[in-house]
Protein backbone atom coordinates (compact mmCIF):
# COMPACT_ATOMS: atom_id res chain seq x y z
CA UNK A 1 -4.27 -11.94 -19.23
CA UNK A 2 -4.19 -15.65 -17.91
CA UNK A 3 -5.40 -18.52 -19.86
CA UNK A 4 -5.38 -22.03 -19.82
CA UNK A 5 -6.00 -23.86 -22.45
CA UNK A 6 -8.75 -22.26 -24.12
CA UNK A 7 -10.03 -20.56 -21.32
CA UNK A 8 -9.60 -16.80 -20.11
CA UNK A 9 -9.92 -16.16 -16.27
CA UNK A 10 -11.90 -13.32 -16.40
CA UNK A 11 -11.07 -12.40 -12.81
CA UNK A 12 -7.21 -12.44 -11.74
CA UNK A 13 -6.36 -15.50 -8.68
CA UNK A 14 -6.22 -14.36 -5.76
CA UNK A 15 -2.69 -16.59 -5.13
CA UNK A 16 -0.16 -17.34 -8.19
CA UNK A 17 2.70 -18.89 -7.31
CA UNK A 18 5.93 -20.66 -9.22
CA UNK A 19 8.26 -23.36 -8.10
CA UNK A 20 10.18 -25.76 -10.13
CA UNK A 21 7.61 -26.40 -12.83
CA UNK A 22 5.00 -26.06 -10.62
CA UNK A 23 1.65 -23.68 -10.81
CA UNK A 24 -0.70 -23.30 -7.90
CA UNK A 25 -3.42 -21.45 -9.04
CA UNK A 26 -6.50 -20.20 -6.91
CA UNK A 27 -9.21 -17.64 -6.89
CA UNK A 28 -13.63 -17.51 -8.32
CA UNK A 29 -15.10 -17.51 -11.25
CA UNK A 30 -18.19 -14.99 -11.81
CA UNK A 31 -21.07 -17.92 -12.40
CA UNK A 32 -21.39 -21.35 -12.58
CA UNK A 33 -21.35 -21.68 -16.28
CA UNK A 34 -17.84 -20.45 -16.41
CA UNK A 35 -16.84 -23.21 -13.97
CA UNK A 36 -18.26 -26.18 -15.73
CA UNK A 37 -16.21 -24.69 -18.48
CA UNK A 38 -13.04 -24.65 -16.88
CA UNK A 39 -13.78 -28.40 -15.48
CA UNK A 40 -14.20 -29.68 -19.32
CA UNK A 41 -10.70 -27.98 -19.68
CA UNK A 42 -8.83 -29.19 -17.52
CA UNK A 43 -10.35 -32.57 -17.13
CA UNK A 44 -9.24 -32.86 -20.12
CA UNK A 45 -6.54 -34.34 -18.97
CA UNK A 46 -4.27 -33.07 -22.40
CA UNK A 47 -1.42 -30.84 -22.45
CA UNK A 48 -2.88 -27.21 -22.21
CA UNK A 49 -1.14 -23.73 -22.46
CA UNK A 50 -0.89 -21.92 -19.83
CA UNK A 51 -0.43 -18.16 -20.86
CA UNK A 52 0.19 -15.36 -17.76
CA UNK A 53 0.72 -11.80 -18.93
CA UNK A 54 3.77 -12.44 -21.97
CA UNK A 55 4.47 -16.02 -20.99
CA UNK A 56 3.58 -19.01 -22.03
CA UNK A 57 4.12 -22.25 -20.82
CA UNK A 58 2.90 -26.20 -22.09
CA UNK A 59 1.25 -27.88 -18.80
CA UNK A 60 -0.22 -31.05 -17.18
CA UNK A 61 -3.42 -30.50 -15.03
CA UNK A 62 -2.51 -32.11 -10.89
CA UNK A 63 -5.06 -32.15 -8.32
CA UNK A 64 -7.99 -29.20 -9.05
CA UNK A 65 -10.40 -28.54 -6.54
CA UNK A 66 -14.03 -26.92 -7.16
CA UNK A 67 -16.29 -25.39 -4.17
CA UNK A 68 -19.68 -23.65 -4.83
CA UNK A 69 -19.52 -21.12 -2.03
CA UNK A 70 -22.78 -19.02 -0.97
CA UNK A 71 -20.50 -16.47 -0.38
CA UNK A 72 -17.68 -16.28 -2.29
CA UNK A 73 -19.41 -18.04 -5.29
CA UNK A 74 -17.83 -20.45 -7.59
CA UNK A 75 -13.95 -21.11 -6.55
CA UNK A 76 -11.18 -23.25 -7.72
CA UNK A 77 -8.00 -24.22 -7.18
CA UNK A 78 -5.68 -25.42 -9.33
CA UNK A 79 -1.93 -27.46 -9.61
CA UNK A 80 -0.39 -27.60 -12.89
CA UNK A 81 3.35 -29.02 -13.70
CA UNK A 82 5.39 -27.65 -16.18
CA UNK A 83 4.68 -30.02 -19.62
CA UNK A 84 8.61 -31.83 -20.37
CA UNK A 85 8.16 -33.79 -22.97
CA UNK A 86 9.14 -37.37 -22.74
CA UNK A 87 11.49 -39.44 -25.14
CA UNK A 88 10.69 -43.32 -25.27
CA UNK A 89 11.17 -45.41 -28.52
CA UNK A 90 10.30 -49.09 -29.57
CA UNK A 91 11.59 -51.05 -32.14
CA UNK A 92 9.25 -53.07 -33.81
CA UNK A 93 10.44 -57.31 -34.18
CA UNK A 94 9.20 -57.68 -37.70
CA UNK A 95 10.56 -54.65 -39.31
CA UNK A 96 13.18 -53.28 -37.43
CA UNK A 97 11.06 -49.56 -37.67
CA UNK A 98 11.92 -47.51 -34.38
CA UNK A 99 9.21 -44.82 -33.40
CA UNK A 100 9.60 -42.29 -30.44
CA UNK A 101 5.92 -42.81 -28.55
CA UNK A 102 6.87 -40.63 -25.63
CA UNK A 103 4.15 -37.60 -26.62
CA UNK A 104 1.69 -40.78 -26.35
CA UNK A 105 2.79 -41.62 -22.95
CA UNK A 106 0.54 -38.14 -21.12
CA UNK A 107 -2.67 -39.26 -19.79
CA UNK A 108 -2.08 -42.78 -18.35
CA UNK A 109 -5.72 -44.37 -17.50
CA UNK A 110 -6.52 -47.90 -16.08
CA UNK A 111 -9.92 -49.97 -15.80
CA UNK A 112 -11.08 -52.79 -13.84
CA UNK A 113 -13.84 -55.31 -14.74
CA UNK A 114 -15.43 -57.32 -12.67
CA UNK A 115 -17.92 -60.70 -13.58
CA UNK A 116 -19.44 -63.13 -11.54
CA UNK A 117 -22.53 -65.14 -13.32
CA UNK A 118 -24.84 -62.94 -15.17
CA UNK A 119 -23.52 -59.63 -14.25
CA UNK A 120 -20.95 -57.65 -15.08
CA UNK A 121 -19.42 -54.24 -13.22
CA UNK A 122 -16.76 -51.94 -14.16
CA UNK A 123 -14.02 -48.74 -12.30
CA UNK A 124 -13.40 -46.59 -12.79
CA UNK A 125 -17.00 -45.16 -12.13
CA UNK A 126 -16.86 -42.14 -13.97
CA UNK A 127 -14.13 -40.05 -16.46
CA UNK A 128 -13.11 -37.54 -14.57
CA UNK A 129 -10.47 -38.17 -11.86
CA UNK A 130 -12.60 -37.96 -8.72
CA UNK A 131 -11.15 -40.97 -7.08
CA UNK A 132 -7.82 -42.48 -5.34
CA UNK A 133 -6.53 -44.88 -6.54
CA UNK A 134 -3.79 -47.99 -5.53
CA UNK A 135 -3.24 -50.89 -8.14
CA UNK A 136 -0.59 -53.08 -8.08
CA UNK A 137 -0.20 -56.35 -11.28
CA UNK A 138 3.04 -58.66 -10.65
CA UNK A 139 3.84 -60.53 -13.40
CA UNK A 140 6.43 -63.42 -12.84
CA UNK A 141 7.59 -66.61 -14.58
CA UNK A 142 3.82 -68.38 -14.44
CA UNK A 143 1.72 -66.04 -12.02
CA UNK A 144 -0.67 -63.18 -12.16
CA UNK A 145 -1.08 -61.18 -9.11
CA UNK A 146 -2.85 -57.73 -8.60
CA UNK A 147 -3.34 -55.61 -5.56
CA UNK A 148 -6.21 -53.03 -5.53
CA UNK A 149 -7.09 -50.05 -3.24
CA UNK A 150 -10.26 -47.84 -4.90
CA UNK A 151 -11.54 -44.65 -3.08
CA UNK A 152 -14.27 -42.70 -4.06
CA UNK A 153 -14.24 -38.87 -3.81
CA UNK A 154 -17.88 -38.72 -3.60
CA UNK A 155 -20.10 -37.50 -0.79
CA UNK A 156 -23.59 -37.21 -2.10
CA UNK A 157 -24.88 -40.92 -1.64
CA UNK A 158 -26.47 -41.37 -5.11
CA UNK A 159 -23.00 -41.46 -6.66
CA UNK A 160 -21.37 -43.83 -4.39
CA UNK A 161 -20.84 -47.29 -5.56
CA UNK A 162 -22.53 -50.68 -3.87
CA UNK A 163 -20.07 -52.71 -3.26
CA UNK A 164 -22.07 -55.51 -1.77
CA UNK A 165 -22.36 -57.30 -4.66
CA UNK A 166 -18.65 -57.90 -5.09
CA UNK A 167 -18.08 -59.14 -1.36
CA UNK A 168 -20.94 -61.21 -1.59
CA UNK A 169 -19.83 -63.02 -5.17
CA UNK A 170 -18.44 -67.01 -4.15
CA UNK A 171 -16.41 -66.68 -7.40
CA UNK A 172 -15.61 -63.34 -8.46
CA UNK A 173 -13.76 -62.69 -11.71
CA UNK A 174 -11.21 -59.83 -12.36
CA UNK A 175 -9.29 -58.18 -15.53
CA UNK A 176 -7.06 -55.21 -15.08
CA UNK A 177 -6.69 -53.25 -17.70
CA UNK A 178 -3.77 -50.15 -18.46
CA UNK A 179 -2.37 -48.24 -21.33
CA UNK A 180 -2.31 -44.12 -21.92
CA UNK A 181 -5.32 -42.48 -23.58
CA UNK A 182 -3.32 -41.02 -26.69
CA UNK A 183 -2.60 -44.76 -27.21
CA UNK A 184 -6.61 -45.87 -28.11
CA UNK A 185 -7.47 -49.15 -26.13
CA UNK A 186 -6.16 -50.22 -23.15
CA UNK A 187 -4.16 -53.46 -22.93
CA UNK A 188 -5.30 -56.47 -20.59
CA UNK A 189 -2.57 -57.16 -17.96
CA UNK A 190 -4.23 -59.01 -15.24
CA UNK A 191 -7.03 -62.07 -15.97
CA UNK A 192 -8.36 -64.14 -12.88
CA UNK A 193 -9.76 -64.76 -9.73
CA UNK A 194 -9.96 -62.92 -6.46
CA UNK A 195 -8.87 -64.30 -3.61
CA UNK A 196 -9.77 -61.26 -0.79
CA UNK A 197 -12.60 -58.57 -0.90
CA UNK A 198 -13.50 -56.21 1.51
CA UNK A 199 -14.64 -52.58 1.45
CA UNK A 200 -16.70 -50.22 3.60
CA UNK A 201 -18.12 -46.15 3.87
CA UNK A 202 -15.62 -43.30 4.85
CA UNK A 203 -16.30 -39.69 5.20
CA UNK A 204 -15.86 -38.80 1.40
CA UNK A 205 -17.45 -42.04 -0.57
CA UNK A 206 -16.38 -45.51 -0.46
CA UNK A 207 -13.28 -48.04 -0.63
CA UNK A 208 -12.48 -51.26 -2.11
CA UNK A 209 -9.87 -53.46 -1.79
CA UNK A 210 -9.41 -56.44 -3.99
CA UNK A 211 -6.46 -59.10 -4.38
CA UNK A 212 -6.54 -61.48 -6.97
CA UNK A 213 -4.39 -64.56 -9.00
CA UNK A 214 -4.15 -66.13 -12.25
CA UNK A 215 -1.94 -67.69 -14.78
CA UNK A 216 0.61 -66.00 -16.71
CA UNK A 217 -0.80 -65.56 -20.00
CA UNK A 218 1.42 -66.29 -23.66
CA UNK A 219 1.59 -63.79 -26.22
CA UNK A 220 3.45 -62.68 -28.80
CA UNK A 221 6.07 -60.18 -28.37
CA UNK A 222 5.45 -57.19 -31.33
CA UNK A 223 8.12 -54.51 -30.22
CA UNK A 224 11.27 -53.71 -28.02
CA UNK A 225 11.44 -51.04 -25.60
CA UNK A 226 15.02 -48.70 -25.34
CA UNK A 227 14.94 -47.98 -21.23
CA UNK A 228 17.84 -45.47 -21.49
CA UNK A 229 19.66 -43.67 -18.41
CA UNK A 230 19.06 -40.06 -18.13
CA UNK A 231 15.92 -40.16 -20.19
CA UNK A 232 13.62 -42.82 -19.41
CA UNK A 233 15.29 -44.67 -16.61
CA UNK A 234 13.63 -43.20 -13.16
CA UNK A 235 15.93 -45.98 -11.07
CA UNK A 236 18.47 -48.76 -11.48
CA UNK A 237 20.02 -51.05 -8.94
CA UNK A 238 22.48 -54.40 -9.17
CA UNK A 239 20.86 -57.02 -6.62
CA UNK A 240 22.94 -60.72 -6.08
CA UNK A 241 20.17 -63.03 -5.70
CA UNK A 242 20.74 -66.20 -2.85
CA UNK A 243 21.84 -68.08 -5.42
CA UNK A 244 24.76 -65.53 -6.40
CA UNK A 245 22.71 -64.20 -9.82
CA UNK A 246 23.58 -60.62 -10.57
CA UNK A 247 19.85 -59.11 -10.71
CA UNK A 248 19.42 -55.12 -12.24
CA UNK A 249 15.78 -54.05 -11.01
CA UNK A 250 14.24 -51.41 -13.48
CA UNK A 251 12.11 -48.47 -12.93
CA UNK A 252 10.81 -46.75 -15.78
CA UNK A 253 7.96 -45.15 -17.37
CA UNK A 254 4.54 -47.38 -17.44
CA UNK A 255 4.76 -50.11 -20.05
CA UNK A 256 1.49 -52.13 -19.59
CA UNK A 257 2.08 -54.78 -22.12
CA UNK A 258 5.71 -55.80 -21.00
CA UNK A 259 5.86 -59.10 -20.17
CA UNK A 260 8.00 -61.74 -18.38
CA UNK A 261 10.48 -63.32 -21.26
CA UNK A 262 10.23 -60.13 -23.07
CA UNK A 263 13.24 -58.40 -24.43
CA UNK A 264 13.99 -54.79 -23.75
CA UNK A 265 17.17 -52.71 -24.93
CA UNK A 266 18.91 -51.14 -21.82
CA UNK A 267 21.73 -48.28 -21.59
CA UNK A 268 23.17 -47.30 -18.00
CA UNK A 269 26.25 -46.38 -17.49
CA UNK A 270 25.40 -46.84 -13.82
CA UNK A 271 24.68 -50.45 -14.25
CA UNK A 272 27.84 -51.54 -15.97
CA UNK A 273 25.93 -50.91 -19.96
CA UNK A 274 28.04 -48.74 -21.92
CA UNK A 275 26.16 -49.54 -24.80
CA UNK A 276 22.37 -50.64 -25.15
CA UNK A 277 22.26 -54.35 -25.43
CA UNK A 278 19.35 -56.82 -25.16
CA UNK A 279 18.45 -58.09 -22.08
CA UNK A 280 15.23 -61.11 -21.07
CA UNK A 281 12.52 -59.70 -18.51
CA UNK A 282 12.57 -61.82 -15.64
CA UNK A 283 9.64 -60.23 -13.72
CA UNK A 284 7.65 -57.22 -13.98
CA UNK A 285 5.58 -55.09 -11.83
CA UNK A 286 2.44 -52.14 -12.90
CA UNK A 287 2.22 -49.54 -10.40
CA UNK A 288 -0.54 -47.42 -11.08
CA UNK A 289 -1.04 -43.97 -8.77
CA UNK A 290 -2.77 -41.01 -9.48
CA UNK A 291 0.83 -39.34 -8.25
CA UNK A 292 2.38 -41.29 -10.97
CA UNK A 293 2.53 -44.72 -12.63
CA UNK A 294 5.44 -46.90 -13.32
CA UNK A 295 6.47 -50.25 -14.55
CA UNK A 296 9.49 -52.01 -12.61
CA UNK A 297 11.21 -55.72 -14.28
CA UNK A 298 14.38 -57.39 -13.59
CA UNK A 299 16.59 -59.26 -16.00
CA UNK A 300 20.21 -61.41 -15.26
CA UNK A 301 22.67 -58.68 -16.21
């Protein structure tokens, strides 16, 4: 028996294959009915259980793929990543309380609105993850910046976005928005104008590209993140600035509302910091990829 998530397979894939963690998974499905079903599973977008003969194993849905075939019917294929779960705690300022949010840290989502006069447009398009996606939000000292890259996956023209509006717009306003979809709303990190637009018509849908800048916005700092080495710390480096200030540049797990000026607890034996001590955010960075977000700051060490 294979099943994933609540779903049985009715019909055994044609390739199964295991390597590090990682599930490729390919083969039909008897009617189309049974395919929209697996879809809602695995778009999902939770942790599912993937069960194969006696085992049984926690997963992450990757890329799926789903073809309506006239002659081999309704086929899919599948990637799915062995579920480890992931240990990040903040300590909140006014209390002292320390909760572990890493099980809230899965599905990572973001959302960009658009406003220019009387209208108002939004991306993604649609919830499921049919689209590629490059965002960038640098936050420094009293700037905003973002990058965008948006790519439909959609060939049938009634689905594809107009763009025209948004190259056409004099003044065209822009929030980013980022945060994990265990965690309820997402949090604002980017406010302001853009500065370039273009976009155009590929094979598959359409692309955007936006860049944009605004002011650094105040707000009040609620809890402290522990960025610890070996568990939440993907990379560390020392950098000596030009003006001989030892730098350590952070990459870690997405944080959307850290902020320049915030203060995060840090451990890395690697970096000289036996024991976690408090350092100031200098500068931070959102990545957001559908291979993987991250946040990267930098603080004096």
């Amino acid at each position: 028996m294979i099943r994933i998530g609540n779903f049985e397979l009715s019909r055994p894939p044609e390739i199964f294959q295991i390597h590090k963690g990682l599930f490729f998974i390919a083969g039909s499905l008897p009617n189309y009915d049974d395919a929209r079903h697996l879809q809602e599973v695995v778009h999902s977008n939770t942790q599912l259980d993937f069960q194969h003969g006696e085992t049984q194993t926690r997963v992450l849905v990757g890329d799926t793929k789903f073809i309506s075939d006239p002659i081999w019917g309704e086929r899919y294929e599948l990637l799915l990543y062995e579920y480890k779960p992931i240990h990040l705690t903040r300590r909140k300022i006014s209390t002292g309380e320390v909760e572990n949010i890493g099980e809230r840290t899965v599905s990572p989502r973001f959302r960009i609105n658009v406003e220019e006069g009387n209208w108002k447009d939004s991306l993604p398009l649609w919830e499921t993850l049919e689209y590629e996606v490059k965002l960038r939000v640098d936050l420094s000292e009293n700037i905003e910046s973002f990058k965008l890259l948006f790519e439909d996956q959609f060939p049938a023209d009634r689905r594809r976005h107009d763009f025209s509006r948004w190259t056409n717009s004099p003044e065209l306003s822009v929030e980013v928005l980022l945060g994990y979809l265990e965690q309820g709303d997402l949090l604002p990190v980017f406010k302001g104008e853009a500065t370039r637009i273009s976009h155009g018509i590929f094979a598959s849908g359409n692309w955007v590209k936006l860049e944009g800048k605004g002011e650094l916005r105040e707000r009040t700092q609620e809890s402290v993140y522990l960025i610890e080495e070996g568990v939440n710390l993907i990379a560390g480096r020392l950098e000596r600035t030009e003006h001989g200030i030892l730098m350590a540049r952070i990459k870690t797990l997405l944080l959307p509302d850290l902020r320049p000026r915030d203060s995060v607890d840090v451990c890395s034996k690697n970096l000289g910091i036996e024991k976690a001590q408090i350092a100031e955010v200098d500068s931070v960075t959102h990545i957001f990829k559908l291979s993987g977000p991250f946040t990267k700051f930098s603080f004096v060490l």
